[in-house]
Structures are given as C-alpha cells and as structure tokens.
PDB file of N, CA and C in Angstrom:
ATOM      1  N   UNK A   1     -59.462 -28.024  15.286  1.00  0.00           N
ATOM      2  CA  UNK A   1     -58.059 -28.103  15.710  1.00  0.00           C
ATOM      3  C   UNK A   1     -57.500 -29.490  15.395  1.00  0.00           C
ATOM      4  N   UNK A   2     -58.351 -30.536  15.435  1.00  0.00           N
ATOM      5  CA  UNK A   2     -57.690 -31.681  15.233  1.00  0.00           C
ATOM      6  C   UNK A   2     -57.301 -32.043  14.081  1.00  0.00           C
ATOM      7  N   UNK A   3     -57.946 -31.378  13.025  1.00  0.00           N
ATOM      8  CA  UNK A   3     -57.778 -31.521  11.626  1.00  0.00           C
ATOM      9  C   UNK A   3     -56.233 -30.979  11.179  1.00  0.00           C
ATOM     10  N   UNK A   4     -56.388 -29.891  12.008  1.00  0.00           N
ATOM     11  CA  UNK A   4     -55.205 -29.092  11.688  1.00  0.00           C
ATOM     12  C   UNK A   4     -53.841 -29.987  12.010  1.00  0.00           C
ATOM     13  N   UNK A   5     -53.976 -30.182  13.308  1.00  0.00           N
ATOM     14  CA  UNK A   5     -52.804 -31.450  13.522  1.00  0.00           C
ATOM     15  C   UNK A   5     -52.893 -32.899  13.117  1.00  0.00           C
ATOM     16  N   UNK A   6     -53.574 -33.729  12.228  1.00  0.00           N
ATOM     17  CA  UNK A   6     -53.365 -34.341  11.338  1.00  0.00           C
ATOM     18  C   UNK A   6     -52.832 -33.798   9.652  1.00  0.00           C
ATOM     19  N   UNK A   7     -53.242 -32.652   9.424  1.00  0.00           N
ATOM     20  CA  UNK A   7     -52.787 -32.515   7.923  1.00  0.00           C
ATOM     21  C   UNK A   7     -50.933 -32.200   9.009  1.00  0.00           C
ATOM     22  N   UNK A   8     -50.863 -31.481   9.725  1.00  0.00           N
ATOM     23  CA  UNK A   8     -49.225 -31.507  10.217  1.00  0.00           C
ATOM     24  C   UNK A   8     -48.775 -32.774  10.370  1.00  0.00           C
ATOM     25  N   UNK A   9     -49.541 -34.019  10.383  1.00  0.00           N
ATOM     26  CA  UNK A   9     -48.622 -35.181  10.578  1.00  0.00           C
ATOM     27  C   UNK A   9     -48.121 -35.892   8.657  1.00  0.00           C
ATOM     28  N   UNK A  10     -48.555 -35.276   7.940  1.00  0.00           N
ATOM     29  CA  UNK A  10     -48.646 -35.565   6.666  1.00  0.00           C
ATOM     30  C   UNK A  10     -47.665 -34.245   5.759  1.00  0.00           C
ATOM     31  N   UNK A  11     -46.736 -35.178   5.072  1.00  0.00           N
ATOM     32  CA  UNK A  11     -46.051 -33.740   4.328  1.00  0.00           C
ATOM     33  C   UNK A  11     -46.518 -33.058   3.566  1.00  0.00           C
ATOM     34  N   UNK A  12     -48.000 -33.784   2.863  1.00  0.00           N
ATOM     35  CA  UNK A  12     -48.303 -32.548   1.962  1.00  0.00           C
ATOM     36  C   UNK A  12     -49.492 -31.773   2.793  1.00  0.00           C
ATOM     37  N   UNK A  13     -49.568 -32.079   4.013  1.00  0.00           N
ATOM     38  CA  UNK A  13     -50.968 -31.505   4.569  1.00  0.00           C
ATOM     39  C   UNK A  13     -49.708 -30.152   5.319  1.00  0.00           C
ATOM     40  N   UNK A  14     -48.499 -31.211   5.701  1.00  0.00           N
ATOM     41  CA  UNK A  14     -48.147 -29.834   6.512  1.00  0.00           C
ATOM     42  C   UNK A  14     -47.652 -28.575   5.407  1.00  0.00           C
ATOM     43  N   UNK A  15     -47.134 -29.026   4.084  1.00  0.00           N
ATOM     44  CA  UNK A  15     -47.172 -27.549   3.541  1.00  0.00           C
ATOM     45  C   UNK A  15     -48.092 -27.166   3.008  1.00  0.00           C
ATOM     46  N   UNK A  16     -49.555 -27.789   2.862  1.00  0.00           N
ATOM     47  CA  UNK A  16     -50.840 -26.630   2.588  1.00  0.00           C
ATOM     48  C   UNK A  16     -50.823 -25.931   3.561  1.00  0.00           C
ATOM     49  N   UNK A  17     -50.409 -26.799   4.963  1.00  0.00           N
ATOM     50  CA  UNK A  17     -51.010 -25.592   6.162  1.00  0.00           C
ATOM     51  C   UNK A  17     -50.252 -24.641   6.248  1.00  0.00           C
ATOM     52  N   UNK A  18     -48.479 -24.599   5.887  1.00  0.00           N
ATOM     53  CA  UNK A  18     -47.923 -23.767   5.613  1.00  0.00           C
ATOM     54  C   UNK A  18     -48.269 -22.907   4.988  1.00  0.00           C
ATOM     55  N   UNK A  19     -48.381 -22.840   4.072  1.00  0.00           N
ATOM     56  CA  UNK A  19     -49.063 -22.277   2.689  1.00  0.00           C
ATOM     57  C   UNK A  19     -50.557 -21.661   3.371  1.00  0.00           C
ATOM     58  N   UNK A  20     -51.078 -21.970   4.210  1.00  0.00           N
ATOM     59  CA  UNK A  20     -52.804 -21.155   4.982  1.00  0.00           C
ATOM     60  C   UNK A  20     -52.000 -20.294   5.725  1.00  0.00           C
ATOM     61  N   UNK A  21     -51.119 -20.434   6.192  1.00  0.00           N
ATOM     62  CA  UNK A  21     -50.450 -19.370   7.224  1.00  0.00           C
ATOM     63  C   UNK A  21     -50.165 -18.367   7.099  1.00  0.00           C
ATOM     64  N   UNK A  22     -49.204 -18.144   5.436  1.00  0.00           N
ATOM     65  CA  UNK A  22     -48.944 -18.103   4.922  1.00  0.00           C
ATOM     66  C   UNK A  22     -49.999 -16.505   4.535  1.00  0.00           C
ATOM     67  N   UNK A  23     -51.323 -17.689   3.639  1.00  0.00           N
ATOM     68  CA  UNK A  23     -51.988 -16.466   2.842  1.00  0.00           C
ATOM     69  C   UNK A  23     -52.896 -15.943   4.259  1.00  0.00           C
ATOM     70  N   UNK A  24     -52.935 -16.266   5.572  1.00  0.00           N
ATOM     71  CA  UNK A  24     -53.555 -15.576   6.307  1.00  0.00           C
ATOM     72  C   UNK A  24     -53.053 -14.319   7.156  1.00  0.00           C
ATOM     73  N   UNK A  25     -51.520 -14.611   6.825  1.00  0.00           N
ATOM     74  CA  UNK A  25     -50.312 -13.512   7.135  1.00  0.00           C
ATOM     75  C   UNK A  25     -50.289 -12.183   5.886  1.00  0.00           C
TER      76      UNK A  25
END
C-alpha cells in the first residue's frame, strides 16, 4: 500500500497507477 501512495505523489507514477486501474477494470 505504501508504494502505491508514493507512485500517487509523483505524476508519472500517478498515471501508471491510473493506467493499473485501468487494465484491472
């Protein structure tokens, strides 16, 4: 979990994670 909310403090981490949401949707 913590990983997850560091790539969100970063713009390109937050749209990979977008982008995981994404292909997990």
């Amino acid at each position: 979990m913590r990983s997850e909310i560091q790539l969100k403090l970063t713009p390109i981490g937050k749209r990979c994670y977008i982008d995981s949401v994404w292909l997990f949707q």
